[in-house]
PDB file of N, CA and C in Angstrom:
ATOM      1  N   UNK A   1    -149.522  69.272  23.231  1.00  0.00           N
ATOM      2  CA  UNK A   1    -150.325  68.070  23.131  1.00  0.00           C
ATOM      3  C   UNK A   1    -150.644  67.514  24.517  1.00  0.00           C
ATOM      4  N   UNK A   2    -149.349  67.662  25.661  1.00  0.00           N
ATOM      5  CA  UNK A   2    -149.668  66.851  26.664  1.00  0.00           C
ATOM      6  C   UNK A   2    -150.805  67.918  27.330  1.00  0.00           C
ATOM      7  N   UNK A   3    -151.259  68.916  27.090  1.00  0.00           N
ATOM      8  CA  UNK A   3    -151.881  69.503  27.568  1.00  0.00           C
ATOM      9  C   UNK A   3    -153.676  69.301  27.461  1.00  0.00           C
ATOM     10  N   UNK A   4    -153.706  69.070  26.644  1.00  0.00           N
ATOM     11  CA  UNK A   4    -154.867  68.881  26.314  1.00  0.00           C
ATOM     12  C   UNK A   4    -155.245  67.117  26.597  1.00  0.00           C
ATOM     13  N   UNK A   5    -154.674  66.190  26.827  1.00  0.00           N
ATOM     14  CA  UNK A   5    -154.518  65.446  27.313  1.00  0.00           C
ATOM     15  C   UNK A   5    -154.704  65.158  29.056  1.00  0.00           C
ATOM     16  N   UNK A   6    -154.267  66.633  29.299  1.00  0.00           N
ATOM     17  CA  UNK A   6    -155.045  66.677  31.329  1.00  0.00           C
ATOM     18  C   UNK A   6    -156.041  66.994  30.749  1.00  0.00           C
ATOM     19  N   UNK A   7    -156.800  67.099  31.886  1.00  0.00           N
ATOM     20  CA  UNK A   7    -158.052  67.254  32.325  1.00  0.00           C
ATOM     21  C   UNK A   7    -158.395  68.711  33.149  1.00  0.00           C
ATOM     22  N   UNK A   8    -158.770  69.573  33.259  1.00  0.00           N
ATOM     23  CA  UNK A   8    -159.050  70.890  33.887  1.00  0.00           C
ATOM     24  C   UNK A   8    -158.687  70.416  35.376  1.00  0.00           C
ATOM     25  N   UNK A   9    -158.401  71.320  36.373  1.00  0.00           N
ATOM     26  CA  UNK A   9    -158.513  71.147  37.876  1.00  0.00           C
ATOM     27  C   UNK A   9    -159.542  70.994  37.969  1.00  0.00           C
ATOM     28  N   UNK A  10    -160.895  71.169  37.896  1.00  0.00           N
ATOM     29  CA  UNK A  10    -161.609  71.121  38.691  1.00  0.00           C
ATOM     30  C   UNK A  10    -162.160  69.620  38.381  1.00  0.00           C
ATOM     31  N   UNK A  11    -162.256  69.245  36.985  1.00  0.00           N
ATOM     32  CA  UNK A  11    -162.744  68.080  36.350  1.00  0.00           C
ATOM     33  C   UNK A  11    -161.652  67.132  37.169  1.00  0.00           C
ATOM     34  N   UNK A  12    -160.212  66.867  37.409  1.00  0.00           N
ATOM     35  CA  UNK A  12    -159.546  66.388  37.862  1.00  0.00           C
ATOM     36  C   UNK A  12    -160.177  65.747  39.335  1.00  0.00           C
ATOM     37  N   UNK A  13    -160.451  67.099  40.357  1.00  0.00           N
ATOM     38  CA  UNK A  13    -160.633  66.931  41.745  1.00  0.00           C
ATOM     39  C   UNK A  13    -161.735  66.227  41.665  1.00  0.00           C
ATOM     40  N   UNK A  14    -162.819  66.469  41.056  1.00  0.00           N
ATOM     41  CA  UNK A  14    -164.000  65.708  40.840  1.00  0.00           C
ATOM     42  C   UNK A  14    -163.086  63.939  40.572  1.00  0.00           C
ATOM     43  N   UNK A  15    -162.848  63.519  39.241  1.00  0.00           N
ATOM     44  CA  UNK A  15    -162.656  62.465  39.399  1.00  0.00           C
ATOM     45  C   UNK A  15    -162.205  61.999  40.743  1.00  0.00           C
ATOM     46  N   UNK A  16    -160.949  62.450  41.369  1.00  0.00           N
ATOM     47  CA  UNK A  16    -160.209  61.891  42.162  1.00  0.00           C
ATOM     48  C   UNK A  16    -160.997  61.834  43.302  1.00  0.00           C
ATOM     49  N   UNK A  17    -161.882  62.433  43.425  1.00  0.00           N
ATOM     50  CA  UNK A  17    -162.931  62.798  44.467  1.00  0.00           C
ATOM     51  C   UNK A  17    -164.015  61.775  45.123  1.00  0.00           C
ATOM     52  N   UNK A  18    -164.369  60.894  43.768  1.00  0.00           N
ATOM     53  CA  UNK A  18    -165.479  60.157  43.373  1.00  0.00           C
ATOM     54  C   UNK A  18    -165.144  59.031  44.441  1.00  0.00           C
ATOM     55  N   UNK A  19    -164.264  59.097  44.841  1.00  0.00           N
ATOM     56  CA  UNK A  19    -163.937  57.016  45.369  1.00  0.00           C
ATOM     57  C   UNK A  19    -164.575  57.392  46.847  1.00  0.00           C
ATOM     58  N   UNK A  20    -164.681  58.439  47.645  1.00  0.00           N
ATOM     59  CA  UNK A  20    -165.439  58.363  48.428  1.00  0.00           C
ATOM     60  C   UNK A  20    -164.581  58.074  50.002  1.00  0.00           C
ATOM     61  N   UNK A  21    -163.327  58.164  49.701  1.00  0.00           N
ATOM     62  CA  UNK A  21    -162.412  58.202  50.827  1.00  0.00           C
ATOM     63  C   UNK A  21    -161.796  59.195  51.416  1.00  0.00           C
ATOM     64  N   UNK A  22    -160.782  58.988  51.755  1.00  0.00           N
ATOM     65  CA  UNK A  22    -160.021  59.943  52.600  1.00  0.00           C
ATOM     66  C   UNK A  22    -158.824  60.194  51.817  1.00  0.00           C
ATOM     67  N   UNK A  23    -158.846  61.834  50.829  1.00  0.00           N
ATOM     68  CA  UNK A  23    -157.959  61.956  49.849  1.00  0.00           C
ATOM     69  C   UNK A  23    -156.621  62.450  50.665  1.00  0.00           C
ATOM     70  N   UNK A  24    -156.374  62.756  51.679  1.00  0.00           N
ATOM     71  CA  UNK A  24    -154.958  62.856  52.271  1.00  0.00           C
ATOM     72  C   UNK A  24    -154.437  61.679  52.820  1.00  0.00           C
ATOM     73  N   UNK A  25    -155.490  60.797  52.951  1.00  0.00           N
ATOM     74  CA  UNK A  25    -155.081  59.903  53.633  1.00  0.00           C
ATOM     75  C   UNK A  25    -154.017  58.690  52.481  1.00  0.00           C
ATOM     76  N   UNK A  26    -155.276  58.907  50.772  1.00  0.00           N
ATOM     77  CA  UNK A  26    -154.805  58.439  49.661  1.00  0.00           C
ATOM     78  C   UNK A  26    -153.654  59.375  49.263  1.00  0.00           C
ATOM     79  N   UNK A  27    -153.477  60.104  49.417  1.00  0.00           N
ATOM     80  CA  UNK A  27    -152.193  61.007  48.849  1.00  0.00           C
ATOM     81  C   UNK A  27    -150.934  60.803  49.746  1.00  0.00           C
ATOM     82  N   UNK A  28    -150.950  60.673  51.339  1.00  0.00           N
ATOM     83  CA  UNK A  28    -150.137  59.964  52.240  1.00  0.00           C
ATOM     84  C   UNK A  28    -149.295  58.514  52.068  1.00  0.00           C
ATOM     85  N   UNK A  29    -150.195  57.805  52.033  1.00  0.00           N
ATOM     86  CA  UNK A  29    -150.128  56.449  51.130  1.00  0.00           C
ATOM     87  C   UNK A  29    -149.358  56.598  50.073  1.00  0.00           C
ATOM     88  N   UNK A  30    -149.398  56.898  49.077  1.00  0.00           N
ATOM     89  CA  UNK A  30    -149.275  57.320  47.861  1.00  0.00           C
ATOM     90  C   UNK A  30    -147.522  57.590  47.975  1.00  0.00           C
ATOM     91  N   UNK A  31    -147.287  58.881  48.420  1.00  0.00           N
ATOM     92  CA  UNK A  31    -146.007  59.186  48.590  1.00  0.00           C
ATOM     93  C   UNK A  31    -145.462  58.331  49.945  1.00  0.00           C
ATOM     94  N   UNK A  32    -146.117  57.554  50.381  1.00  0.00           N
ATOM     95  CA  UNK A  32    -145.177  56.384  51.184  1.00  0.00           C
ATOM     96  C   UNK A  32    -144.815  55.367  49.732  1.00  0.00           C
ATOM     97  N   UNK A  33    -145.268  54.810  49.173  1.00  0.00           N
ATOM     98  CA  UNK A  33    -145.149  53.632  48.612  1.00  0.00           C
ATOM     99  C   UNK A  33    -144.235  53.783  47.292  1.00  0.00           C
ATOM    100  N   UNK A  34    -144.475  55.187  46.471  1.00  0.00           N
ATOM    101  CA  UNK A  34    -143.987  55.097  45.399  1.00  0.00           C
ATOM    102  C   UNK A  34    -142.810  55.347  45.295  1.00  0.00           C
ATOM    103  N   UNK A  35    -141.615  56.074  46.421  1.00  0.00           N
ATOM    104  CA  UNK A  35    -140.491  56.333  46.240  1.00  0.00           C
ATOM    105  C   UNK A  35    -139.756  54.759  45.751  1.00  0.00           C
ATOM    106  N   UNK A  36    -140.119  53.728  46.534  1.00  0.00           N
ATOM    107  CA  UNK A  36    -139.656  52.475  46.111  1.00  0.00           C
ATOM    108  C   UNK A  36    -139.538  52.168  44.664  1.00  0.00           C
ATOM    109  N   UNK A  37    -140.935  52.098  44.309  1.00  0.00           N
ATOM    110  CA  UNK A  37    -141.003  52.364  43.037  1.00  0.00           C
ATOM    111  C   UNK A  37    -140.102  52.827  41.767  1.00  0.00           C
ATOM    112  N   UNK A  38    -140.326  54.293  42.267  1.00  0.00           N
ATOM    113  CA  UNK A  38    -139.091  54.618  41.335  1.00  0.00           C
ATOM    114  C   UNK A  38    -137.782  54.846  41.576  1.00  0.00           C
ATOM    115  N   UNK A  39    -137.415  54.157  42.881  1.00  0.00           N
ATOM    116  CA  UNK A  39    -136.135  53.900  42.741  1.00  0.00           C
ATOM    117  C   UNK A  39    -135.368  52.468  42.189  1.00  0.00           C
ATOM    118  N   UNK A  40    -136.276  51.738  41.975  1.00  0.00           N
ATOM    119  CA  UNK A  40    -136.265  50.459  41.493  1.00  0.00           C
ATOM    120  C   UNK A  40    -135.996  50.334  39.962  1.00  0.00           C
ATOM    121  N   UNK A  41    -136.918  51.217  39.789  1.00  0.00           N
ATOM    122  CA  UNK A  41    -137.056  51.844  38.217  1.00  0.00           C
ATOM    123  C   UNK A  41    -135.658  52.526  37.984  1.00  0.00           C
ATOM    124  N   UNK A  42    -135.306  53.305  38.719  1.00  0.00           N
ATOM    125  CA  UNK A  42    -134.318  54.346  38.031  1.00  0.00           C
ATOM    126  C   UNK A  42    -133.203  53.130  38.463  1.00  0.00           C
ATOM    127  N   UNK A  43    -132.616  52.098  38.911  1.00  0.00           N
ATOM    128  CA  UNK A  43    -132.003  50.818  38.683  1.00  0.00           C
ATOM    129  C   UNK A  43    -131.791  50.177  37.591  1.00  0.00           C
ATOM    130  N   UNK A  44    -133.228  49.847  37.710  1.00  0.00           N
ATOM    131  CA  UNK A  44    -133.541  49.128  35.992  1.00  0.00           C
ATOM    132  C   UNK A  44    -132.470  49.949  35.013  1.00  0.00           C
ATOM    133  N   UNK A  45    -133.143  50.930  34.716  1.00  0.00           N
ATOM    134  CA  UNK A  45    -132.796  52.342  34.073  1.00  0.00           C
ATOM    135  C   UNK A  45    -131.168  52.644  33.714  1.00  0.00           C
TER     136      UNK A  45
END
């Protein structure tokens, strides 16, 4: 089920694609910020 639920790679890169930025720069970001995240979470947890 969860499968069909993604989206193909290529349909994927397209979306993620669309915002018109700098996708390493968003993926950099990204894995700066969220470890917090879920370590906060796995607290809660």
């Amino acid at each position: 089920a969860a499968m069909k639920l993604a989206p193909e790679r290529k349909k994927f890169m397209e979306i993620i694609g669309e915002g018109g930025g700098d996708l390493n720069a968003d993926i950099r970001n990204f894995c700066t910020m969220f470890p917090p995240i879920l370590e906060e979470n796995h607290k809660f947890l």
